[in-house]
Protein backbone atom coordinates (compact mmCIF):
# COMPACT_ATOMS: atom_id res chain seq x y z
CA UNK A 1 0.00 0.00 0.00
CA UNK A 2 1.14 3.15 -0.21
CA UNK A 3 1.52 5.67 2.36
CA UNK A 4 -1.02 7.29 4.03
CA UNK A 5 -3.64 4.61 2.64
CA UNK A 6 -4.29 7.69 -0.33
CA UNK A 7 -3.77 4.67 -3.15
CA UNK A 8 -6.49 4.18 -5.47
CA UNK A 9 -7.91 0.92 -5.75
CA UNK A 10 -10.48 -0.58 -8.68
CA UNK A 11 -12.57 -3.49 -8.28
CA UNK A 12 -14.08 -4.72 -11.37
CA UNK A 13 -17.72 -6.60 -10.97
CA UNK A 14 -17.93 -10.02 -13.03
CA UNK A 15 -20.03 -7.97 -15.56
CA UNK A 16 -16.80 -6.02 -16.26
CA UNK A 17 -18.14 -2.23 -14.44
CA UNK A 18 -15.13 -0.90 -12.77
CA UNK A 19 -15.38 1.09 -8.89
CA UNK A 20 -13.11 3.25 -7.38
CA UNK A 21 -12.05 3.90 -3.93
CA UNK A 22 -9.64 5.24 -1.95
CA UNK A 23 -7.48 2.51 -0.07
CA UNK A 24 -8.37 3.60 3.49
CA UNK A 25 -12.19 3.03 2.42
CA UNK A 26 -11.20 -0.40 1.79
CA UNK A 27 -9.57 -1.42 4.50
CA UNK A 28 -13.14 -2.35 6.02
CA UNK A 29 -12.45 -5.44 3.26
CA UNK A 30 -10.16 -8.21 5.14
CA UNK A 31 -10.02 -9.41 1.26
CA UNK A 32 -8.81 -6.10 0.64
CA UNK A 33 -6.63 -5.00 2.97
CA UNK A 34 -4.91 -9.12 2.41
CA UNK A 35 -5.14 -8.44 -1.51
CA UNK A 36 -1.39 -8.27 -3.04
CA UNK A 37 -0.21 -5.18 -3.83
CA UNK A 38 3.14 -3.36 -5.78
CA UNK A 39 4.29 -0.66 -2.88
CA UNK A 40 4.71 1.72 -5.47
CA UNK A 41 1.31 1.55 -7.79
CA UNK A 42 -0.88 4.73 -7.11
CA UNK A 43 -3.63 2.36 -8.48
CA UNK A 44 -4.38 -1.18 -7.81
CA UNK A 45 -7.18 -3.03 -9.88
CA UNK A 46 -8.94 -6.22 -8.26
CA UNK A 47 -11.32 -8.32 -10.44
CA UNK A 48 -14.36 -9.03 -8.11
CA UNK A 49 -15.55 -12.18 -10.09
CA UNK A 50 -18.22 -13.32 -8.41
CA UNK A 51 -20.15 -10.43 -7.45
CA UNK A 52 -22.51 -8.06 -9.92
CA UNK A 53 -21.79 -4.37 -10.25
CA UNK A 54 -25.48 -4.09 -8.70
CA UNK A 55 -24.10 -5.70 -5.84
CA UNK A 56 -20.83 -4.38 -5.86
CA UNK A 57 -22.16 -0.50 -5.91
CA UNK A 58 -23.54 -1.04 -2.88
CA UNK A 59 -20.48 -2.57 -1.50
CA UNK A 60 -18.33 0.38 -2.61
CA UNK A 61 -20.94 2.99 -1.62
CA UNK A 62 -20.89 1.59 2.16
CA UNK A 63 -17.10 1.43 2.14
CA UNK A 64 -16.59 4.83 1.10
CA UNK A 65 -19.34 6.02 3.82
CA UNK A 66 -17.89 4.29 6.37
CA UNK A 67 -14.73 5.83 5.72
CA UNK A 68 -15.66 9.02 6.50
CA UNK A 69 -18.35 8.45 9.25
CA UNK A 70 -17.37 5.58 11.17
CA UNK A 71 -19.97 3.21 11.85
CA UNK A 72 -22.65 2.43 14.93
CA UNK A 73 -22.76 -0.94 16.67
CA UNK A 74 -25.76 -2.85 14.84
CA UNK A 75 -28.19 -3.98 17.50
CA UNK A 76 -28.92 -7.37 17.87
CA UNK A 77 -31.05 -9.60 17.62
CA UNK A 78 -32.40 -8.15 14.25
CA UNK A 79 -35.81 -8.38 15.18
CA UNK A 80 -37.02 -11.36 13.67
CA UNK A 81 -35.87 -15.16 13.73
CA UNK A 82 -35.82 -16.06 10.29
CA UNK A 83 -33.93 -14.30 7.46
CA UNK A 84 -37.80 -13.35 5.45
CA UNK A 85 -38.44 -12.07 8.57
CA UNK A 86 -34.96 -9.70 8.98
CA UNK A 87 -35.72 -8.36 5.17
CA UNK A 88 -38.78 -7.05 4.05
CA UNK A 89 -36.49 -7.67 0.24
CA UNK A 90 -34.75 -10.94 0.49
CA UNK A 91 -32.98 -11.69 -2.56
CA UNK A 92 -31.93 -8.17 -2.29
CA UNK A 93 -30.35 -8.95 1.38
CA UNK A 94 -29.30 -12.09 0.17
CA UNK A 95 -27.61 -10.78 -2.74
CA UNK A 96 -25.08 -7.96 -0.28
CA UNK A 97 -24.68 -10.49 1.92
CA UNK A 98 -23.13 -12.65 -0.72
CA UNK A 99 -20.05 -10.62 -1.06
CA UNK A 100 -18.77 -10.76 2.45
CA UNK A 101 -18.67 -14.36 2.59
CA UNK A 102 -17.04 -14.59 -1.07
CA UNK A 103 -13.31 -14.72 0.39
């Protein structure tokens, strides 16, 4: 990485859209922060192969918010015990779900 975590990284979503974000954004990503990386490249691009830029958007948009405003404790239990219960959209919970578990 380089210093400062001011790098530029690109992840690119299995249907080829590209994201960018700073790499102290993505340091919320253990596959990130683990990903290999020349010390000297101001940009680093990471294909994201198994996740849809729909998906992925979301991903990057949550990153870069946390980044700036750091983020609350999530209460628990979610209020309800089965996951059609948690999500009033499943598939749609399902599907950013899907990339943290996709080390």
């Amino acid at each position: 990485m380089t210093d400062e975590g001011n790098g530029i990284i690109r992840l690119r979503s299995s249907d080829g859209k590209v994201f960018e974000l700073t790499e102290s954004a993505a340091e919320i990503s253990e596959l990130l922060k683990d990903s290999p990386r020349e010390e000297d490249d101001e940009v680093t691009e990471i294909d994201i192969v198994r996740v849809a830029s729909q998906c992925l958007e979301k991903v990057v948009e949550f990153m870069k918010h946390y980044d700036e405003e750091k983020m609350k404790e999530i209460p628990t239990p979610l209020g309800g015990s089965t996951f059609n219960e948690v999500g009033s959209n499943s598939l749609a919970l399902y599907g950013l779900l899907f990339p943290c578990d996709s080390q």
